[in-house]
PDB file of N, CA and C in Angstrom:
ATOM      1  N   UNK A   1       0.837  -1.178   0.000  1.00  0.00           N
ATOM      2  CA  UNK A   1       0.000   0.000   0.000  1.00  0.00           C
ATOM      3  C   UNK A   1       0.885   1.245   0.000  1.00  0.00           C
ATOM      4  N   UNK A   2       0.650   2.054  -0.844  1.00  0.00           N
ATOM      5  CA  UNK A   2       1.382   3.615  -1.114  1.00  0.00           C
ATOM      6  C   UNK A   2       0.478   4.318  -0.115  1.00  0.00           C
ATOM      7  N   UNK A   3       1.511   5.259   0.359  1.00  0.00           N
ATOM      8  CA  UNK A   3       1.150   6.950   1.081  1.00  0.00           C
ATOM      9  C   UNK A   3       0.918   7.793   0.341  1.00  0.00           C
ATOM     10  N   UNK A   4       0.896   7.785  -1.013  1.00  0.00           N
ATOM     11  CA  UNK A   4       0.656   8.530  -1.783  1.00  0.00           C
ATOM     12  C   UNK A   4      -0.794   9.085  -2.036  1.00  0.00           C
ATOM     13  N   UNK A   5      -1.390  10.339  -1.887  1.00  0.00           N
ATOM     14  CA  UNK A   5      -2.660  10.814  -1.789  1.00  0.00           C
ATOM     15  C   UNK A   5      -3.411  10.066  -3.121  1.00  0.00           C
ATOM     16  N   UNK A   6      -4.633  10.091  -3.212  1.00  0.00           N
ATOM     17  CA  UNK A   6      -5.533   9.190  -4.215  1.00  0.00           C
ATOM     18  C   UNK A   6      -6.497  10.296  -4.800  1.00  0.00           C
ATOM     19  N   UNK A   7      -6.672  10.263  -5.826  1.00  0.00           N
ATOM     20  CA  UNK A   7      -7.587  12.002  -5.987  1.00  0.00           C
ATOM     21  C   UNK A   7      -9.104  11.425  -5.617  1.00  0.00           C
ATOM     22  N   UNK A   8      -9.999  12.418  -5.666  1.00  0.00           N
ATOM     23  CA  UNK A   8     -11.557  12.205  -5.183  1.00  0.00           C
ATOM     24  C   UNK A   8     -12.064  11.650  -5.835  1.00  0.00           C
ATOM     25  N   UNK A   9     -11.767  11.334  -7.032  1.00  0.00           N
ATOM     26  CA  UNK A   9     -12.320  10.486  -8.081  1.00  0.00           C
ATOM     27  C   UNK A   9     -12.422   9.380  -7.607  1.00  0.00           C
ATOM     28  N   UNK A  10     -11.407   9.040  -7.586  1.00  0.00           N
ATOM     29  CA  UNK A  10     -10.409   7.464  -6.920  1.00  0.00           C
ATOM     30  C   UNK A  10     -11.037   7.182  -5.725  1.00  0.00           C
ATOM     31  N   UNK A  11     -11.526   8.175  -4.863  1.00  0.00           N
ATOM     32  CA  UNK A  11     -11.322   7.802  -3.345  1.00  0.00           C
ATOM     33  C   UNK A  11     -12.667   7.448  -3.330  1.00  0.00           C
ATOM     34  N   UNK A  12     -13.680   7.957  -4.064  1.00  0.00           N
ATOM     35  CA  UNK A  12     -15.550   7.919  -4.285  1.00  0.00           C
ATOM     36  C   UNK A  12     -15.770   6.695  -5.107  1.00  0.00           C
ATOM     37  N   UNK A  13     -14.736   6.219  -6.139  1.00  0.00           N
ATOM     38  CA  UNK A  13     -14.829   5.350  -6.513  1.00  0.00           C
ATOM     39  C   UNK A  13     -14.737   3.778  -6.015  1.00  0.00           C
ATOM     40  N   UNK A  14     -13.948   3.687  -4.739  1.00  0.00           N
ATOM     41  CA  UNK A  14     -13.664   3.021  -3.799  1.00  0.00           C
ATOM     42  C   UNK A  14     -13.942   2.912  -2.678  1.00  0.00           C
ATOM     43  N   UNK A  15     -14.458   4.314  -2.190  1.00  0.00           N
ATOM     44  CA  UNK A  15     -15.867   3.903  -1.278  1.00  0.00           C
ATOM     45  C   UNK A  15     -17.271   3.176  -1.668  1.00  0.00           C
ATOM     46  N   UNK A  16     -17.282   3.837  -3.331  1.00  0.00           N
ATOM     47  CA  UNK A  16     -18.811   2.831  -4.008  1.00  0.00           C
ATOM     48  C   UNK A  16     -18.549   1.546  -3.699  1.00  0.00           C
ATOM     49  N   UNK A  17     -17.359   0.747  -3.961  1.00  0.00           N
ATOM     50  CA  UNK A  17     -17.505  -0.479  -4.240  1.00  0.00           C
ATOM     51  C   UNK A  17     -17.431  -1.167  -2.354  1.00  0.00           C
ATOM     52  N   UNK A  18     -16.721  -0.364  -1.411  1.00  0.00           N
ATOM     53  CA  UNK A  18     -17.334  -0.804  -0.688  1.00  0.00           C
ATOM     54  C   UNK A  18     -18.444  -1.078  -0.160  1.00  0.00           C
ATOM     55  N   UNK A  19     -19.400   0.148  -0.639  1.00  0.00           N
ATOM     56  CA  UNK A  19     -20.853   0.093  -0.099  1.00  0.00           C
ATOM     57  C   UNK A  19     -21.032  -1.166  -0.394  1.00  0.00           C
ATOM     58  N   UNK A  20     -21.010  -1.167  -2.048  1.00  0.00           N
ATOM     59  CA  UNK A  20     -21.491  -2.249  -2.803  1.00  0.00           C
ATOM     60  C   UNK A  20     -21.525  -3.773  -2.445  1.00  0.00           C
ATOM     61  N   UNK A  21     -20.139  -3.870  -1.947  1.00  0.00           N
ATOM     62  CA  UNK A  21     -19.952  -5.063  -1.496  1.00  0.00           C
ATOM     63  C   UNK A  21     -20.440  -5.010  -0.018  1.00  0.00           C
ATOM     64  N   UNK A  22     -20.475  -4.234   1.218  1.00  0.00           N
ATOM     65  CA  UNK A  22     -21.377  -4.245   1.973  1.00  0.00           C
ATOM     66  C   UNK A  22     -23.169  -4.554   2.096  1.00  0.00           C
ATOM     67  N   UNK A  23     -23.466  -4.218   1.211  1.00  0.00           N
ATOM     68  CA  UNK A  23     -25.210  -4.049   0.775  1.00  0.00           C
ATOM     69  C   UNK A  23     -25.276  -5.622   0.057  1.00  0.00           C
ATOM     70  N   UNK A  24     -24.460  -6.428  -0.665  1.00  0.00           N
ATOM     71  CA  UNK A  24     -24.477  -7.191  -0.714  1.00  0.00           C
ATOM     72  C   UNK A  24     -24.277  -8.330   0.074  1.00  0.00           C
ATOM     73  N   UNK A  25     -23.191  -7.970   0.992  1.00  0.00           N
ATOM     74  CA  UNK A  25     -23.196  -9.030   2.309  1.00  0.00           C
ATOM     75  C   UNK A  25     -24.350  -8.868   2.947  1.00  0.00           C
ATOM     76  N   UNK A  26     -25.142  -7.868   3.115  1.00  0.00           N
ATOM     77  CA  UNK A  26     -26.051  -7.451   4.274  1.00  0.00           C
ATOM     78  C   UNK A  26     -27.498  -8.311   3.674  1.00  0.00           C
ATOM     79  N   UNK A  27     -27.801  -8.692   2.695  1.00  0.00           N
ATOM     80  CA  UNK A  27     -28.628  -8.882   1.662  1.00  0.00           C
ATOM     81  C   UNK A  27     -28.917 -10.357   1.371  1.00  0.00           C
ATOM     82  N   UNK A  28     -27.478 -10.988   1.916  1.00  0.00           N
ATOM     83  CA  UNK A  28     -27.298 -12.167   1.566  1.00  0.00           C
ATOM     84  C   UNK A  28     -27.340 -13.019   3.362  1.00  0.00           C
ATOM     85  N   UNK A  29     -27.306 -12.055   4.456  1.00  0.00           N
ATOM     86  CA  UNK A  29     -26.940 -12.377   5.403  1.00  0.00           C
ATOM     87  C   UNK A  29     -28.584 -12.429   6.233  1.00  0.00           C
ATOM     88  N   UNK A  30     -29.814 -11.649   5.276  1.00  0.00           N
ATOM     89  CA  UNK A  30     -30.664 -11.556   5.679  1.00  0.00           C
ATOM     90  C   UNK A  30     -31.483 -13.124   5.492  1.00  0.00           C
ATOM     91  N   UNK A  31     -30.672 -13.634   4.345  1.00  0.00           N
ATOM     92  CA  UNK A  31     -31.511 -14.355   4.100  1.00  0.00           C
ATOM     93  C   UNK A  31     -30.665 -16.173   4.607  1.00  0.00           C
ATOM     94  N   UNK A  32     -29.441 -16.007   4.521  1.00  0.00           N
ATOM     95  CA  UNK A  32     -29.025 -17.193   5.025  1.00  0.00           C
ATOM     96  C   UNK A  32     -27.885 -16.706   6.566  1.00  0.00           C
ATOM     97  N   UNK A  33     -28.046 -16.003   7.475  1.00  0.00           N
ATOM     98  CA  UNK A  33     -27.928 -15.975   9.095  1.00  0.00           C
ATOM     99  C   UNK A  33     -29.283 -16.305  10.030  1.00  0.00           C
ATOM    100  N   UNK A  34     -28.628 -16.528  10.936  1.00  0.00           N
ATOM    101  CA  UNK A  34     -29.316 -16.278  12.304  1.00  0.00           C
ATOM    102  C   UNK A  34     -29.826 -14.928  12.401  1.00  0.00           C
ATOM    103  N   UNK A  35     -30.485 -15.000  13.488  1.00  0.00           N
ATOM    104  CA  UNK A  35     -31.680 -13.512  13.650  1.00  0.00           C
ATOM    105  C   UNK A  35     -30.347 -12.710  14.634  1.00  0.00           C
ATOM    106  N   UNK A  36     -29.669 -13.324  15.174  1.00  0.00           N
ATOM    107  CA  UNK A  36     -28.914 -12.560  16.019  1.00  0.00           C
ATOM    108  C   UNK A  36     -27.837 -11.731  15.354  1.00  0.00           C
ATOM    109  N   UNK A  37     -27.450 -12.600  13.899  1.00  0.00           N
ATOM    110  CA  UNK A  37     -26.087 -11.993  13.396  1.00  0.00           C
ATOM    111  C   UNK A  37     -26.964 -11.137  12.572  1.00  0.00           C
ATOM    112  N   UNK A  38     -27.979 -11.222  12.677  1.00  0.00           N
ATOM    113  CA  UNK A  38     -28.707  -9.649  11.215  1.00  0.00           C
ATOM    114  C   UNK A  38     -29.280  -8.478  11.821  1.00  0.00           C
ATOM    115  N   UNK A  39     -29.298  -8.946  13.444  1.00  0.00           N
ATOM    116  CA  UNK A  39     -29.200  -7.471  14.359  1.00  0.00           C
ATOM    117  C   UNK A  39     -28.387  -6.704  14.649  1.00  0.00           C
ATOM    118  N   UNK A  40     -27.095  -7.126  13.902  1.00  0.00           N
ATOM    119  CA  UNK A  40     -26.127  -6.515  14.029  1.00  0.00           C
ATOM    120  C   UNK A  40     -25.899  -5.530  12.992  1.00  0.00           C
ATOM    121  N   UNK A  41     -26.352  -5.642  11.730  1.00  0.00           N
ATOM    122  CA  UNK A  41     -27.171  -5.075  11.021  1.00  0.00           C
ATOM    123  C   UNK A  41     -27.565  -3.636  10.837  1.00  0.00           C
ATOM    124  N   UNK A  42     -26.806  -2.302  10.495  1.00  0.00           N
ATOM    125  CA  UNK A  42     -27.559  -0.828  10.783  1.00  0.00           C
ATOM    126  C   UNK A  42     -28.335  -0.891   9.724  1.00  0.00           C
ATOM    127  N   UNK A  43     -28.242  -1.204   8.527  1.00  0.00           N
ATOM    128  CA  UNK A  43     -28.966  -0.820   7.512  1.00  0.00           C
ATOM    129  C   UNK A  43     -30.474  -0.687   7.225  1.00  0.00           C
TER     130      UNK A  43
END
């Protein structure tokens, strides 16, 4: 990993795909977890 600054482009672009891949765990967790691990859950 570089220290090197990332421009806003870059940095929005790589927060999307986290969402993305978040909203997808969350989505998938609704439907095959326990009730306890999907209260954990903010979304």
């Amino acid at each position: 990993m570089s220290n090197k600054p990332i421009s806003l482009k870059q940095a929005l672009y790589r927060a999307g795909l986290g969402i993305s891949l978040f909203t997808f765990i969350s989505k998938k967790a609704k439907n095959e977890c326990e009730t306890n691990l999907n209260n954990l859950n903010f979304v």
